[in-house]
C-alpha atoms as a PDB file:
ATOM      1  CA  UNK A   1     113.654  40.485 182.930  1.00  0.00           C
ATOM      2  CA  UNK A   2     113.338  42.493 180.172  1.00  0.00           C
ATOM      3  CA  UNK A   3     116.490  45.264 178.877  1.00  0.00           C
ATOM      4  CA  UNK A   4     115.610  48.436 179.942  1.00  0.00           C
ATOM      5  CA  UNK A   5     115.796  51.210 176.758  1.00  0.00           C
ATOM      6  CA  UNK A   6     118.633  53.975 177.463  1.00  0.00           C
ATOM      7  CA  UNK A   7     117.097  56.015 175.520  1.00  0.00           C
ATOM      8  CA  UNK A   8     113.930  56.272 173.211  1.00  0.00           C
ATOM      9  CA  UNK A   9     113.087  58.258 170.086  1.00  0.00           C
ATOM     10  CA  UNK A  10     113.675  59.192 166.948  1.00  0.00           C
ATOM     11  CA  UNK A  11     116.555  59.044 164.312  1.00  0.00           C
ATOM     12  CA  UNK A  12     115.982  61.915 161.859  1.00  0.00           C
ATOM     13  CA  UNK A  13     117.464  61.867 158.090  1.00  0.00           C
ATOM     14  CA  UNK A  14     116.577  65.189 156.627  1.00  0.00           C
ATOM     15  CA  UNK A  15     112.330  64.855 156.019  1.00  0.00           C
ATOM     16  CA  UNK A  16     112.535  61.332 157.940  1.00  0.00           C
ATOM     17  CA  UNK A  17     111.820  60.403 161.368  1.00  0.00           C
ATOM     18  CA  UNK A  18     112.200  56.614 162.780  1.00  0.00           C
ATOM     19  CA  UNK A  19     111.386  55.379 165.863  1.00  0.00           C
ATOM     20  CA  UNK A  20     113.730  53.559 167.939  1.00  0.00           C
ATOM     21  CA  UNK A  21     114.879  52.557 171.381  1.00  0.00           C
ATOM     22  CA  UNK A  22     118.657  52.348 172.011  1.00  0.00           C
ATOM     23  CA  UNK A  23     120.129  49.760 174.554  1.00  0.00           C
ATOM     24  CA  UNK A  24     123.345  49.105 176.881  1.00  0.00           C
ATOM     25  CA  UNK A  25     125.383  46.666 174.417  1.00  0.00           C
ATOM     26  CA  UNK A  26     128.002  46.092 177.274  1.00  0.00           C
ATOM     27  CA  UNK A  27     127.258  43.991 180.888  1.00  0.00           C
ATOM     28  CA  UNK A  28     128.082  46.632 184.030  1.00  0.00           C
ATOM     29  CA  UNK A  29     128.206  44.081 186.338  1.00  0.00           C
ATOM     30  CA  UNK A  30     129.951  41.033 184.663  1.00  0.00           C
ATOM     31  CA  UNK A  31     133.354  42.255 186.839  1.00  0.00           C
ATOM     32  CA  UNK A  32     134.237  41.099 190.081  1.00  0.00           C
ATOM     33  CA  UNK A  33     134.022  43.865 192.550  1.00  0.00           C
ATOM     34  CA  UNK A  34     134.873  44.183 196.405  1.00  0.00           C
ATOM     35  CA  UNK A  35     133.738  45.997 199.216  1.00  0.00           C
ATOM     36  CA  UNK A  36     135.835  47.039 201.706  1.00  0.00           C
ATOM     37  CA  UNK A  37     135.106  45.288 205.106  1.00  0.00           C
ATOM     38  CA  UNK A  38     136.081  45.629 208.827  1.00  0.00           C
ATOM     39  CA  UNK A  39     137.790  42.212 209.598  1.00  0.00           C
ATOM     40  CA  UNK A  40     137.476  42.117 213.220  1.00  0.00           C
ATOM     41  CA  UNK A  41     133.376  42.515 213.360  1.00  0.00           C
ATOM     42  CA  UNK A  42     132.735  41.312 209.270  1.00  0.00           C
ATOM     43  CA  UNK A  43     131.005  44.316 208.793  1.00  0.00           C
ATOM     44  CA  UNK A  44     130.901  46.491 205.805  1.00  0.00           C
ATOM     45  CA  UNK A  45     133.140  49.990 205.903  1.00  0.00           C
ATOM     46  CA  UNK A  46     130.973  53.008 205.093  1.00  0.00           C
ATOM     47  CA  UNK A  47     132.264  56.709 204.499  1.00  0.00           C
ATOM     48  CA  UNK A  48     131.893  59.788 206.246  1.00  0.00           C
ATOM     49  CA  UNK A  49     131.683  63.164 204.635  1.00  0.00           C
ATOM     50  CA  UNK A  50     134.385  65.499 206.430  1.00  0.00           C
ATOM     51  CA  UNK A  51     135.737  68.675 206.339  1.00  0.00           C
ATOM     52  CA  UNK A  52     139.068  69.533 207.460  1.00  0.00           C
ATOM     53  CA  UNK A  53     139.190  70.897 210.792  1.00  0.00           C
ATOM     54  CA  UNK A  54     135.454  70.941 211.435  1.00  0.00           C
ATOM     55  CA  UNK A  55     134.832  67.005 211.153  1.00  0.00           C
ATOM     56  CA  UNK A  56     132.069  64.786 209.945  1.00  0.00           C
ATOM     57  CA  UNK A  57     129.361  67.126 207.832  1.00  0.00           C
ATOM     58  CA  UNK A  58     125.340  66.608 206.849  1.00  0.00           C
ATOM     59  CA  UNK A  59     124.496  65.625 203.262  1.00  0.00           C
ATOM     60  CA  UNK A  60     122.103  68.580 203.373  1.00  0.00           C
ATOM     61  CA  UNK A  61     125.208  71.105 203.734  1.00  0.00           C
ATOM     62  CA  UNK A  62     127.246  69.804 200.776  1.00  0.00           C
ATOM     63  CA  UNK A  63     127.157  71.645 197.646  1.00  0.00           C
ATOM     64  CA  UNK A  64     129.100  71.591 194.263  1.00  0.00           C
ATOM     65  CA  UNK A  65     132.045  73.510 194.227  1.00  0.00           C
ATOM     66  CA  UNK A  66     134.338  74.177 190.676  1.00  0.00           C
ATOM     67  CA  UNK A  67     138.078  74.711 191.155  1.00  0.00           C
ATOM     68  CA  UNK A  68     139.531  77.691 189.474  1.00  0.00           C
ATOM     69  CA  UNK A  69     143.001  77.924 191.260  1.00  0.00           C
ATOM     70  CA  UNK A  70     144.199  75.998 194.483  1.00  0.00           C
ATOM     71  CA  UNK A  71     141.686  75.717 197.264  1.00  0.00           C
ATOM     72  CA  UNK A  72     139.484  78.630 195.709  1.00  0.00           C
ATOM     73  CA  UNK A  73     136.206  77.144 194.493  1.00  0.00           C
ATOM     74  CA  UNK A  74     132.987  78.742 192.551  1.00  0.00           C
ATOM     75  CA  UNK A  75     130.105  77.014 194.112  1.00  0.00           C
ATOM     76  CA  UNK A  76     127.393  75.980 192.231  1.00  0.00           C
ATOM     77  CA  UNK A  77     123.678  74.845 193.985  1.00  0.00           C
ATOM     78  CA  UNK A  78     121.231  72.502 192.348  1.00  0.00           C
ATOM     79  CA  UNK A  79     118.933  75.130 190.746  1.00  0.00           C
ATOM     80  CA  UNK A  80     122.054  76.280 188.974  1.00  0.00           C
ATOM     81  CA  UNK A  81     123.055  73.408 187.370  1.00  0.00           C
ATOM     82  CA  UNK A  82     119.590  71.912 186.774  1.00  0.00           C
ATOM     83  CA  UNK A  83     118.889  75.461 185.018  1.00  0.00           C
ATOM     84  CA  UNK A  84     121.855  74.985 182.386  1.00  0.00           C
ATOM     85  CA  UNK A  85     120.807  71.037 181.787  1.00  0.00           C
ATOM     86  CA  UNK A  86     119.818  70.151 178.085  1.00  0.00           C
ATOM     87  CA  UNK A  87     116.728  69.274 177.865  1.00  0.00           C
ATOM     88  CA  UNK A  88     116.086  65.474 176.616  1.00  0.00           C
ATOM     89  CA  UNK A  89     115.302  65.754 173.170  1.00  0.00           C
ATOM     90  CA  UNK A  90     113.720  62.625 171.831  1.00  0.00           C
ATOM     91  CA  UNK A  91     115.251  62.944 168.094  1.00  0.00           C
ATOM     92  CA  UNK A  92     118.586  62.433 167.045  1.00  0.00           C
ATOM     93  CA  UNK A  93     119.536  64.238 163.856  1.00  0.00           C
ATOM     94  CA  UNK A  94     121.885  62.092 161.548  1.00  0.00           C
ATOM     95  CA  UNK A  95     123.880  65.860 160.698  1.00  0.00           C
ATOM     96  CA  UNK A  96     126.975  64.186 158.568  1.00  0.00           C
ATOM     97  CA  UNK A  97     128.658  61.506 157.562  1.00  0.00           C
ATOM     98  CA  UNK A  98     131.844  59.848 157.274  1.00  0.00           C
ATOM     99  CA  UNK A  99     133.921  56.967 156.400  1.00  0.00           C
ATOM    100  CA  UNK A 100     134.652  54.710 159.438  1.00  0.00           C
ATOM    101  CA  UNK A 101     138.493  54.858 159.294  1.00  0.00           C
ATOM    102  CA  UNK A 102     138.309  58.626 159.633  1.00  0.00           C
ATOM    103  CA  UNK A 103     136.966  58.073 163.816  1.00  0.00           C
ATOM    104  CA  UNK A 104     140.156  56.961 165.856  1.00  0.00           C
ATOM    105  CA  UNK A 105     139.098  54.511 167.707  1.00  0.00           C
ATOM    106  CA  UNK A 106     140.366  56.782 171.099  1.00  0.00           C
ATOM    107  CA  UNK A 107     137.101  58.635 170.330  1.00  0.00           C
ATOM    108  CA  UNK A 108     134.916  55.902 170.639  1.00  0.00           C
ATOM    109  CA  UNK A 109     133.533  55.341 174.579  1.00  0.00           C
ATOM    110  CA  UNK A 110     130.218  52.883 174.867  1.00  0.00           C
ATOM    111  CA  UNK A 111     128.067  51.284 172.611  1.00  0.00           C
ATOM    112  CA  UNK A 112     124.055  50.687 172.335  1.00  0.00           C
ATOM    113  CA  UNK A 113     122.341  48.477 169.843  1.00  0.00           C
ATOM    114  CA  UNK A 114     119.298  50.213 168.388  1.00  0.00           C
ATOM    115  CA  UNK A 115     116.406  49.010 167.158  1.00  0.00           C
ATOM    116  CA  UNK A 116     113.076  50.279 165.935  1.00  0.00           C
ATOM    117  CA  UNK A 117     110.429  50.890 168.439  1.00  0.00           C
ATOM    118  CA  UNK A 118     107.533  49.307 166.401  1.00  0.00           C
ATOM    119  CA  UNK A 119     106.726  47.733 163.036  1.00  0.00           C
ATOM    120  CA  UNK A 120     106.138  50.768 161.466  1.00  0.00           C
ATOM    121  CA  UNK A 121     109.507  52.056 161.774  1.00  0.00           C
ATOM    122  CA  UNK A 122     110.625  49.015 160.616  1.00  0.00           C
ATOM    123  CA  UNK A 123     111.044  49.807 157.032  1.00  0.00           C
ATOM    124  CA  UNK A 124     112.294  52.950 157.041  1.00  0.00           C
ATOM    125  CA  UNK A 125     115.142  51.255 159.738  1.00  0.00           C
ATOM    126  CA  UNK A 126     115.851  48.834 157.296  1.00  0.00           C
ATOM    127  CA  UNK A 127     116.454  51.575 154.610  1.00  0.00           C
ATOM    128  CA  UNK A 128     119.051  53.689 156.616  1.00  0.00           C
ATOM    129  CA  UNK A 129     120.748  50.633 157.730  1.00  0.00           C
ATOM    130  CA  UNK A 130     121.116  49.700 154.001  1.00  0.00           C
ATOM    131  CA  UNK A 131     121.888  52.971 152.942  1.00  0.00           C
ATOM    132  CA  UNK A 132     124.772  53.167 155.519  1.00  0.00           C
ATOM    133  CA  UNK A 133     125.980  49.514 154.308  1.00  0.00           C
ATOM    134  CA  UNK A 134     126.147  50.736 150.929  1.00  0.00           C
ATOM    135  CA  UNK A 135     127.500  53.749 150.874  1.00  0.00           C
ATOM    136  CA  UNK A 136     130.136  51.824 154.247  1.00  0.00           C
ATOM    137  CA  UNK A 137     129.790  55.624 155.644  1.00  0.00           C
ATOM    138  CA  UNK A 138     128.867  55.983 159.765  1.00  0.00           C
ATOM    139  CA  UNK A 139     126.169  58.417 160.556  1.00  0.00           C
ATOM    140  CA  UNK A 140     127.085  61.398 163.247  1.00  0.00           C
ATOM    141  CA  UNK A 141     124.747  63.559 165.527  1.00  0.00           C
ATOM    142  CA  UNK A 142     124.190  64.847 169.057  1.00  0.00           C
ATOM    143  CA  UNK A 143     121.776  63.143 171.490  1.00  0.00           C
ATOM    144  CA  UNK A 144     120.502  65.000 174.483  1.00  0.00           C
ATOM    145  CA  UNK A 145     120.276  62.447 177.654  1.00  0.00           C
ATOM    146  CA  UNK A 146     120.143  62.554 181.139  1.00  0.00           C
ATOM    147  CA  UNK A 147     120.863  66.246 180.808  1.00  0.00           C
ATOM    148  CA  UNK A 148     124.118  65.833 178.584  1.00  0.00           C
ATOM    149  CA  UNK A 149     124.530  66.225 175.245  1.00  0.00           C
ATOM    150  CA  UNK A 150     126.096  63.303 173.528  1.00  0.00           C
ATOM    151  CA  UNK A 151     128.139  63.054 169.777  1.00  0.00           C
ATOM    152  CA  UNK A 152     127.310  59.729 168.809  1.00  0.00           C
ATOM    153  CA  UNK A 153     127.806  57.613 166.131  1.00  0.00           C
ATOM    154  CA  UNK A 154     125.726  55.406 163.929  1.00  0.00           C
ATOM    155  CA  UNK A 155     126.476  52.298 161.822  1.00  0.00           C
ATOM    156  CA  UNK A 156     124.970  48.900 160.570  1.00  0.00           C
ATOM    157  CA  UNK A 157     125.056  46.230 163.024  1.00  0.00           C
ATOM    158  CA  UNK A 158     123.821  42.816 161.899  1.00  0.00           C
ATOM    159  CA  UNK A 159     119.930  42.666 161.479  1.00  0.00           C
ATOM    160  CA  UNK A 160     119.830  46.376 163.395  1.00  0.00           C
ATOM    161  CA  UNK A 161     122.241  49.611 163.674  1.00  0.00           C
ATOM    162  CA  UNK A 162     124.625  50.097 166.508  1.00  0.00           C
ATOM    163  CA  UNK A 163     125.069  53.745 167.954  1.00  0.00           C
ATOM    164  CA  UNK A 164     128.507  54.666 170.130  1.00  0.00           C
ATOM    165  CA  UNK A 165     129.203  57.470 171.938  1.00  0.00           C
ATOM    166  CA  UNK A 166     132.007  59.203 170.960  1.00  0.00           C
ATOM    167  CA  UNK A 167     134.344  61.359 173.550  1.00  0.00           C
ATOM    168  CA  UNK A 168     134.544  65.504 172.336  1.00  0.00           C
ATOM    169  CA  UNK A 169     137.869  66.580 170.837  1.00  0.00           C
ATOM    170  CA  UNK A 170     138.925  68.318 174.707  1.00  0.00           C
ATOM    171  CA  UNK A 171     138.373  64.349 175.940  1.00  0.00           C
ATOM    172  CA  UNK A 172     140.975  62.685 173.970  1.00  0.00           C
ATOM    173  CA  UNK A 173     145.134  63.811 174.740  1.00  0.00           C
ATOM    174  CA  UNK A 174     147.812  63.966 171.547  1.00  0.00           C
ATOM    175  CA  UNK A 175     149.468  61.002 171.568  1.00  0.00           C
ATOM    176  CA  UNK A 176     152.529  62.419 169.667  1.00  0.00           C
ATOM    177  CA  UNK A 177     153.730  63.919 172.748  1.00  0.00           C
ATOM    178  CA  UNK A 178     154.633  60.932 174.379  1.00  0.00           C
ATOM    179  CA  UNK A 179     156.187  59.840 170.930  1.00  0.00           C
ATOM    180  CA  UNK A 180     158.459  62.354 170.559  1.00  0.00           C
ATOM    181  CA  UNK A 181     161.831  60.531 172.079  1.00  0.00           C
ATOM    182  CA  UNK A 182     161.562  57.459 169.639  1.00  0.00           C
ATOM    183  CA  UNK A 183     164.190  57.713 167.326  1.00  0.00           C
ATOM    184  CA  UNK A 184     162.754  56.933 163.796  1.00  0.00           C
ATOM    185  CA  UNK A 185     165.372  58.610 161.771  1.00  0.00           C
ATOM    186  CA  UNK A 186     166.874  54.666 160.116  1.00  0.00           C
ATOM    187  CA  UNK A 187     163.981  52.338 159.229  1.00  0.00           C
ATOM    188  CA  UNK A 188     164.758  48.686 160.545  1.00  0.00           C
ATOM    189  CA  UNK A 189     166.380  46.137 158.644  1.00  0.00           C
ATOM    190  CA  UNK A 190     164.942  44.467 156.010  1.00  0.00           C
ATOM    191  CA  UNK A 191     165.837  41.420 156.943  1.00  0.00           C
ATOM    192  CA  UNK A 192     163.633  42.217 160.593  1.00  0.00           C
ATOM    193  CA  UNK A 193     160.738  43.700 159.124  1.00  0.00           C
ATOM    194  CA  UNK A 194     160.057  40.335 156.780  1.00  0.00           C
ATOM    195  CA  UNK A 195     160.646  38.102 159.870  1.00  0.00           C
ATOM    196  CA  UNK A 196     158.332  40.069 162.069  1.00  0.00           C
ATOM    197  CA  UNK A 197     155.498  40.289 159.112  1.00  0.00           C
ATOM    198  CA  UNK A 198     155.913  36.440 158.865  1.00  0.00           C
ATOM    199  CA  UNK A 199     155.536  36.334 162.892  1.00  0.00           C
ATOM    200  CA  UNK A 200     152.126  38.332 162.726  1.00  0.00           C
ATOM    201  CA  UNK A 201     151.233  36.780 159.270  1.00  0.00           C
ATOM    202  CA  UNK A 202     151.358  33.264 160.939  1.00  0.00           C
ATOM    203  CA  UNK A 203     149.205  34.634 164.254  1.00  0.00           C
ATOM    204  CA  UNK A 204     146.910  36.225 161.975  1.00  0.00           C
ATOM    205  CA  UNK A 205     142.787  34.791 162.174  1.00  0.00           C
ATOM    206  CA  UNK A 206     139.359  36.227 161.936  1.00  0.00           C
ATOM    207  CA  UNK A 207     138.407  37.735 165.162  1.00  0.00           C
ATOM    208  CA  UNK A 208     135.596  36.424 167.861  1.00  0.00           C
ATOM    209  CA  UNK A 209     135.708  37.328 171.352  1.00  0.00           C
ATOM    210  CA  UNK A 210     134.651  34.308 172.876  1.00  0.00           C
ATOM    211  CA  UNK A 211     138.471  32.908 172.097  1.00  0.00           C
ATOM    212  CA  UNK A 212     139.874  35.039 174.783  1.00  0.00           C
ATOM    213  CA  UNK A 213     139.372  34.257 178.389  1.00  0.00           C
ATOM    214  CA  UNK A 214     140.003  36.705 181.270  1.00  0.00           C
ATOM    215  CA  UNK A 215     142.404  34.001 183.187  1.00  0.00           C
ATOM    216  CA  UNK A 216     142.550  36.281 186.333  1.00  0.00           C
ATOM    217  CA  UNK A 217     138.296  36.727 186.717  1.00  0.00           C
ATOM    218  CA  UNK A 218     138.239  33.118 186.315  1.00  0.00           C
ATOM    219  CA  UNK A 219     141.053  32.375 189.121  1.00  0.00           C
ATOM    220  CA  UNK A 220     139.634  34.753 191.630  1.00  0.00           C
ATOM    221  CA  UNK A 221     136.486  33.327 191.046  1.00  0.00           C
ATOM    222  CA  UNK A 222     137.275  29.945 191.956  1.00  0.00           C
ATOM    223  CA  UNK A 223     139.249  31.243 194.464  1.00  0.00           C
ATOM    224  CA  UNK A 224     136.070  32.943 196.070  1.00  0.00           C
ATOM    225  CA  UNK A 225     134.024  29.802 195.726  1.00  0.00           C
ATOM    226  CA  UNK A 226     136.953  27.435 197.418  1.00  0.00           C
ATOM    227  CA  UNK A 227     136.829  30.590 200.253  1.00  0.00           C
ATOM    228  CA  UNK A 228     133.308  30.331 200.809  1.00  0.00           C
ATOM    229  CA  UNK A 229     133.227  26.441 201.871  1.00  0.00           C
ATOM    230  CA  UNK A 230     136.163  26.874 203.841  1.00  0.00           C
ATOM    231  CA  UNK A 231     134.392  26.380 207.378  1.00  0.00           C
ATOM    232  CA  UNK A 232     137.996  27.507 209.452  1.00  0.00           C
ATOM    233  CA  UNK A 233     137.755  31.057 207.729  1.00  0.00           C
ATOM    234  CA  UNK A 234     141.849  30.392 207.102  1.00  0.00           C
ATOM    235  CA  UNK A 235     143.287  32.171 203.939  1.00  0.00           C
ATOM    236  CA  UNK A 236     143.542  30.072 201.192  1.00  0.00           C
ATOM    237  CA  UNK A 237     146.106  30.336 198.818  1.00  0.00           C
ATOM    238  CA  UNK A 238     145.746  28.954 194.805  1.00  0.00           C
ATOM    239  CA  UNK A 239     148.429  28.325 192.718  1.00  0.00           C
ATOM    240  CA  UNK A 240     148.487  29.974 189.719  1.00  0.00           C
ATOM    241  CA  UNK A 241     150.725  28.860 186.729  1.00  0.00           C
ATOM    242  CA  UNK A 242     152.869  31.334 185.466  1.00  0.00           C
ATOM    243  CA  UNK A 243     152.977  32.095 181.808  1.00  0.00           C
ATOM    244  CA  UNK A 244     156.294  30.388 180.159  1.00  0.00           C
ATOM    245  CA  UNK A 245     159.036  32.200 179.359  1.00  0.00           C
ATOM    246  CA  UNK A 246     159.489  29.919 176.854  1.00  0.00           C
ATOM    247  CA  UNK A 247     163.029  27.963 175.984  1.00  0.00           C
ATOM    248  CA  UNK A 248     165.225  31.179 175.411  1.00  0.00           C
ATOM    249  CA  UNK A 249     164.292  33.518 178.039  1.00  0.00           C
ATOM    250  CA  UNK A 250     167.523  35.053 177.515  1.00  0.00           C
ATOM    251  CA  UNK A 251     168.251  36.001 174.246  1.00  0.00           C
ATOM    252  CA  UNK A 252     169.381  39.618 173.866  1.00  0.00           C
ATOM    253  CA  UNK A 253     170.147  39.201 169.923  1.00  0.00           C
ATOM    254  CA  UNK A 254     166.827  40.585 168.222  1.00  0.00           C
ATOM    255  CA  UNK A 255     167.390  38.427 164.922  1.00  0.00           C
ATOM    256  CA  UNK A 256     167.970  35.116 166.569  1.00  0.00           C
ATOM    257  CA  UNK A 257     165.287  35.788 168.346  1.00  0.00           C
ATOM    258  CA  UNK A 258     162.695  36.927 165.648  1.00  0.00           C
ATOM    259  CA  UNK A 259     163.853  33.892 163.824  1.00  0.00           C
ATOM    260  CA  UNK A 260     163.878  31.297 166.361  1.00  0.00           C
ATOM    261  CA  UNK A 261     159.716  32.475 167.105  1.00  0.00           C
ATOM    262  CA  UNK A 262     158.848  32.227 163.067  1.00  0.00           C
ATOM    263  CA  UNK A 263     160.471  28.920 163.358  1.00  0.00           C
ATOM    264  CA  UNK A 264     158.325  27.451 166.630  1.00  0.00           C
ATOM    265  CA  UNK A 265     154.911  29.423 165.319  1.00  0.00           C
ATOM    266  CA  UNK A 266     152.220  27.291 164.607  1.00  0.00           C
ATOM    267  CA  UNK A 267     150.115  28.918 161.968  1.00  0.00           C
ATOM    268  CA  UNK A 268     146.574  30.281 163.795  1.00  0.00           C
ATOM    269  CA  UNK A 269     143.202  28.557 163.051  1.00  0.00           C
ATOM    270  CA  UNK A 270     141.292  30.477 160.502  1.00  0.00           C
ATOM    271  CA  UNK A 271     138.210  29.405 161.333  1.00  0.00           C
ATOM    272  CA  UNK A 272     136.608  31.829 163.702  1.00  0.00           C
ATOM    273  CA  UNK A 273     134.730  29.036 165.356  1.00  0.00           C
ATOM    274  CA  UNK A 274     137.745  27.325 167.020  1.00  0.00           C
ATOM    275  CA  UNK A 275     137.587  26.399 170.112  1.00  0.00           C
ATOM    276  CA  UNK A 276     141.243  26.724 170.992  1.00  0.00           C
ATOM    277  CA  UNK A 277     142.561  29.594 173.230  1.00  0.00           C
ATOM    278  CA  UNK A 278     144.868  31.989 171.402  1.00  0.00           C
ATOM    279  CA  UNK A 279     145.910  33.633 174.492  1.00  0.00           C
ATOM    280  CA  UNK A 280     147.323  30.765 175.296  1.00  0.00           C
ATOM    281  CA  UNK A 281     150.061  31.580 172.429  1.00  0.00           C
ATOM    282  CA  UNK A 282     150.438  35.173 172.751  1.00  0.00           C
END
């Protein structure tokens, strides 16, 4: 079955327009997810809308409501809202542009590969691509979707471009404020800093996803499968290996223990393609 675009039109650079559809770049459904059941009857548990004091309520009578102070609402119908929507706008001007380190990556929510809708947007694709690669700037603008108005970012991606959206300034909480008890007034020892630049020096290898494994998707998985050939319906339990502590568990002393790791680390692979588990180390 063919991807389904989210979204389709036009990326404009001043004078130029080039056509392109935009898809998901991330699976929604590769998690495991439950539903809630009734164990007695096997059945599935759905939810009532209620209202305190009056009980269960019909959709039809539901509305949005906004809450300015405690328990005081302003209520808000359909024809409101839908009269306030952006409308979809099928181009998305490229407005400025910035090096990449200047985005923290807390802004950065989803991304979509892009690619142009025919082969006569092909070309001029190409050139912006290039033109990003070359100049290693990312391309900003605001795309109007679903009724929402997007900042999103643009940047080479292999053979096409890949386009993030990015969360607004109001989004994204200061991080210094949970910073501010750290005590930073003496910098470390020497002596530390060296050992724990040799620690991440030695674990240090080109990056590639497929390395890491999500060990707990993969246990409940087989445990699901084991589950569903159980004929008795009893609960079965797997075992699952705990993570070693490795052979000092209990040392306090953070030198001894910086330099008893550098001495037990095993250099990491450089080659991206290996097909050992890193995780496994960490």
């Amino acid at each position: 079955m063919a991807a389904r675009a989210y979204w389709q039109g036009q990326i404009r650079l001043a004078l130029v327009s080039i056509a392109v559809e935009a898809y998901s770049a991330v699976k929604s459904g590769a998690k495991i997810s439950f539903n809630q059941i009734h164990e007695p009857s096997g059945k599935r548990i759905h939810y009532e809308k209620v209202v305190d004091g009056i009980g269960p309520v019909d959709r039809d009578e539901i509305i949005k409501g906004y809450e300015i102070s405690k328990g005081n609402y302003v209520l808000l119908d359909e024809e409101e809202i839908e009269a306030v929507r952006i409308e979809s706008k099928k181009t998305l001007e490229l407005v400025q542009f910035v090096e990449a380190h200047e985005i923290d990556p807390l802004y950065f929510e989803k991304p979509y590969y892009v690619a142009p809708a025919d082969d006569l947007a092909e070309e001029a694709f190409v050139v912006l691509r290039e033109a990003l690669r070359k100049a290693k700037k990312i391309g900003l603008g605001q795309l109007s979707v679903r009724g929402s108005e997007k900042l999103v970012a643009i940047k080479p991606c292999g053979k096409g471009l890949l386009m993030e959206t990015l969360r607004y300034a109001d989004e994204v909480r200061k991080g210094q404020s949970f910073f501010t008890e750290i005590d930073d007034k003496e910098a470390p020892q020497e002596e530390l800093l060296d050992l724990a630049t040799t620690l991440i020096d030695k674990r240090t290898a080109p990056f590639d996803a497929s390395e890491f494994e999500d060990h707990y998707a993969d246990a409940l998985m087989k445990l699901i499968e084991k589950k569903a050939k159980a004929k008795d319906g009893k609960k079965v339990l797997e075992e699952v290996d705990e993570p070693s502590a490795g052979k000092k568990s209990n040392v306090i002393d953070l030198m001894a223990a910086l330099k008893e790791s550098v001495k037990e680390e095993k250099p990491a692979k450089k080659s991206s393609g290996s097909s050992s588990k890193r995780r496994k180390s960490a």
